[in-house]
C-alpha atoms as a PDB file:
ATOM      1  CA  UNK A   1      44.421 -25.689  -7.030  1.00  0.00           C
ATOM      2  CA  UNK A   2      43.658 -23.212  -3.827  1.00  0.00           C
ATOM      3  CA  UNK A   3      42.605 -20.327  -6.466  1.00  0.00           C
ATOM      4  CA  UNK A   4      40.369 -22.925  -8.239  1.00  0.00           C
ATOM      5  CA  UNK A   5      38.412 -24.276  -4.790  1.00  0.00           C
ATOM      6  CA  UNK A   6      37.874 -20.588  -4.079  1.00  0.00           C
ATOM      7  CA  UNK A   7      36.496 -19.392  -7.096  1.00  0.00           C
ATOM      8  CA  UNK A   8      33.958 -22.853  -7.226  1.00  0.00           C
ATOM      9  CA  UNK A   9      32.833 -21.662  -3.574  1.00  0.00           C
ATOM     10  CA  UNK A  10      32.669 -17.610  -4.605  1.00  0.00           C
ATOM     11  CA  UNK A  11      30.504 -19.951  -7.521  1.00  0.00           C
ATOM     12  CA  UNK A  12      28.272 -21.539  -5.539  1.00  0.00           C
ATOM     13  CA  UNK A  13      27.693 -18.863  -3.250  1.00  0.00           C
ATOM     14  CA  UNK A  14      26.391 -16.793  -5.865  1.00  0.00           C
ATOM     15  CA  UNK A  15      24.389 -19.782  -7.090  1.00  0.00           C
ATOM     16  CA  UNK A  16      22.566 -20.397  -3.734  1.00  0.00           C
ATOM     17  CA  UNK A  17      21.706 -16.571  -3.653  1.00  0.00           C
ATOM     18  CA  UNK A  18      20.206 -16.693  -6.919  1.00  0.00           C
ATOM     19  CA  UNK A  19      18.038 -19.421  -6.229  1.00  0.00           C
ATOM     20  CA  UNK A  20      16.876 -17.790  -3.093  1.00  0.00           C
ATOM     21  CA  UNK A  21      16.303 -15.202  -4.798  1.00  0.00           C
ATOM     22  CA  UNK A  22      14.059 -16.246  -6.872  1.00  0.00           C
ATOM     23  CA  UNK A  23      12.185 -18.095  -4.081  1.00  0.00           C
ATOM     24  CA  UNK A  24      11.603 -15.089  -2.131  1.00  0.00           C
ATOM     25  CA  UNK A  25      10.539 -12.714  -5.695  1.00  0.00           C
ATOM     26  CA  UNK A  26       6.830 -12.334  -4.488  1.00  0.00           C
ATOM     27  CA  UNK A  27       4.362 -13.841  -7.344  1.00  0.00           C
ATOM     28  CA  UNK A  28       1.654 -11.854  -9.647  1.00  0.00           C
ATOM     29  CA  UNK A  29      -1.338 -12.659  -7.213  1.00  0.00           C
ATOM     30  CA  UNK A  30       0.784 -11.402  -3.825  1.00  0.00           C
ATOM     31  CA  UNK A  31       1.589  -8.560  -5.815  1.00  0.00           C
ATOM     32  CA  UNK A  32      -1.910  -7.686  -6.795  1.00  0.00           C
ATOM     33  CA  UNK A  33      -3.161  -8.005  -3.601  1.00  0.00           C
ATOM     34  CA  UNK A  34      -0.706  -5.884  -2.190  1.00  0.00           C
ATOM     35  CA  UNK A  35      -2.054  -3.333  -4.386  1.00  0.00           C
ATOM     36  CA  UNK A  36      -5.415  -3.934  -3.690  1.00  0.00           C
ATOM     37  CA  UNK A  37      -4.918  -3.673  -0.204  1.00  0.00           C
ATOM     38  CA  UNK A  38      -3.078  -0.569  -0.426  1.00  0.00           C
ATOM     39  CA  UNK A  39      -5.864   0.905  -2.771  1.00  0.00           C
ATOM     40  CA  UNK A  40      -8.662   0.427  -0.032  1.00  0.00           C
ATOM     41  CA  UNK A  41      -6.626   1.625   2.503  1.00  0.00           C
ATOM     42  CA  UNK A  42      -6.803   4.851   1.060  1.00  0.00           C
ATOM     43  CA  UNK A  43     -10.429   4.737  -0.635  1.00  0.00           C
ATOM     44  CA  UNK A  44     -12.159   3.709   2.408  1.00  0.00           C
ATOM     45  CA  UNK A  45     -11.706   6.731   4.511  1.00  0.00           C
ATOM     46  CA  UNK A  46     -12.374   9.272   0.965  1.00  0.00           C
ATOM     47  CA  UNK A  47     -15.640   7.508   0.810  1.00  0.00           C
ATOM     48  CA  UNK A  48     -16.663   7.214   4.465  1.00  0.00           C
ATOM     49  CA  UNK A  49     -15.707  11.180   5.003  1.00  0.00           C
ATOM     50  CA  UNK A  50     -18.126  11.988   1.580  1.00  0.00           C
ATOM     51  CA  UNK A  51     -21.342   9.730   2.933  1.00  0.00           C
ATOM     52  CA  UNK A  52     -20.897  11.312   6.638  1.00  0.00           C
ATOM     53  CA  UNK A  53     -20.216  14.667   5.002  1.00  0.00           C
ATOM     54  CA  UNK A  54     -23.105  14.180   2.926  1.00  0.00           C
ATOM     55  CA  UNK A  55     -25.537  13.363   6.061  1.00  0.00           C
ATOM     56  CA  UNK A  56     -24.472  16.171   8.129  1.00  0.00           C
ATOM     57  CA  UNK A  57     -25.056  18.370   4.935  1.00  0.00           C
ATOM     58  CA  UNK A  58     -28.256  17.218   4.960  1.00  0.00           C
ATOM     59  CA  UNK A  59     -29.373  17.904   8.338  1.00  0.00           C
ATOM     60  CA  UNK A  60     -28.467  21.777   7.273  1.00  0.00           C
ATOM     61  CA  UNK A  61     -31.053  23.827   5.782  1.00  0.00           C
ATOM     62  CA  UNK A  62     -30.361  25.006   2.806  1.00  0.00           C
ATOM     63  CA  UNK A  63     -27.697  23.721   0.376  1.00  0.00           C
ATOM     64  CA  UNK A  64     -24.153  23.217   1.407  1.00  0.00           C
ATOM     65  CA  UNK A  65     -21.396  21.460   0.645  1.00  0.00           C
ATOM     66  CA  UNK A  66     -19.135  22.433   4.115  1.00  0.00           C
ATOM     67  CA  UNK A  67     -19.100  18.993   5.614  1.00  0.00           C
ATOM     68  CA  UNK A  68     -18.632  16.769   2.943  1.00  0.00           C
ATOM     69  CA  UNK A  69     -15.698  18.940   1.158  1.00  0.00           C
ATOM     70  CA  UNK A  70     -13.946  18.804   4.469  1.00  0.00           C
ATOM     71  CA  UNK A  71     -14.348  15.266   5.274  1.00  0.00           C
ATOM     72  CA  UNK A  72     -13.527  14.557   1.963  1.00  0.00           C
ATOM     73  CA  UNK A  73     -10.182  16.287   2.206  1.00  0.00           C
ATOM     74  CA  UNK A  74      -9.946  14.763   5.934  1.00  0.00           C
ATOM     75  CA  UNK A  75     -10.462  11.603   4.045  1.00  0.00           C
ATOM     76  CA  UNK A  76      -7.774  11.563   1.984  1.00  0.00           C
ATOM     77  CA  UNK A  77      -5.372  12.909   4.778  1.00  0.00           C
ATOM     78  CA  UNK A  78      -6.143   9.698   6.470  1.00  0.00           C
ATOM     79  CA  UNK A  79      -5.836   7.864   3.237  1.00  0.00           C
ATOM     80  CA  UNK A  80      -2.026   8.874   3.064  1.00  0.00           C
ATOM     81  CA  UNK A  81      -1.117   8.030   6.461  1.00  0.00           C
ATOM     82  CA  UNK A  82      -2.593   4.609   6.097  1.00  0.00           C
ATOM     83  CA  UNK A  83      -1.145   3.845   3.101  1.00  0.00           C
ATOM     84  CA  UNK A  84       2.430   5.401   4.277  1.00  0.00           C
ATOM     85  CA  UNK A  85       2.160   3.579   6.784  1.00  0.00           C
ATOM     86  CA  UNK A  86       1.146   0.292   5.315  1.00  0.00           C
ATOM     87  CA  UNK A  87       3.791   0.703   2.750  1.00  0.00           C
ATOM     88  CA  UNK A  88       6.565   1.656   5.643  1.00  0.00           C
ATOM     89  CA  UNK A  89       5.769  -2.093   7.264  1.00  0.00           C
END
């Protein structure tokens, strides 16, 4: 009787995990924005280092690209922090 009352608590124990389990599994939609979110996180500063790049090109005579290759690359450096970072939370 002793090794039956364990094995239905070992039983339910596993049960209850389960369930809370599947409780906490995150759905489709919080997975997609977490995706989303970590897909801006590293667009934004690519995009915002190529536009500022691009202006300070601009106010060069001449044509060069100096600026916005190195922002662009400063971009994506920035890019990879925040996303490391938002994925380390």
């Amino acid at each position: 009787m002793k090794n039956h009352d364990e094995l239905k608590q070992q039983v339910t124990k596993q049960l209850s995990r389960i369930q809370q389990a599947e409780k906490d599994r995150p759905t489709l939609l919080a997975q997609t924005a977490y995706l989303g979110t970590l897909g801006l996180l590293f667009v934004v500063p690519v995009i915002v280092g190529a536009y500022l790049g691009r202006w300070l090109d601009g106010l060069v005579e001449g044509y060069s690209l100096r600026w916005t290759l190195s922002l662009i690359i400063l971009g994506v450096g920035i890019g990879v922090v925040n996303a490391y970072l938002f994925i380390k939370e």
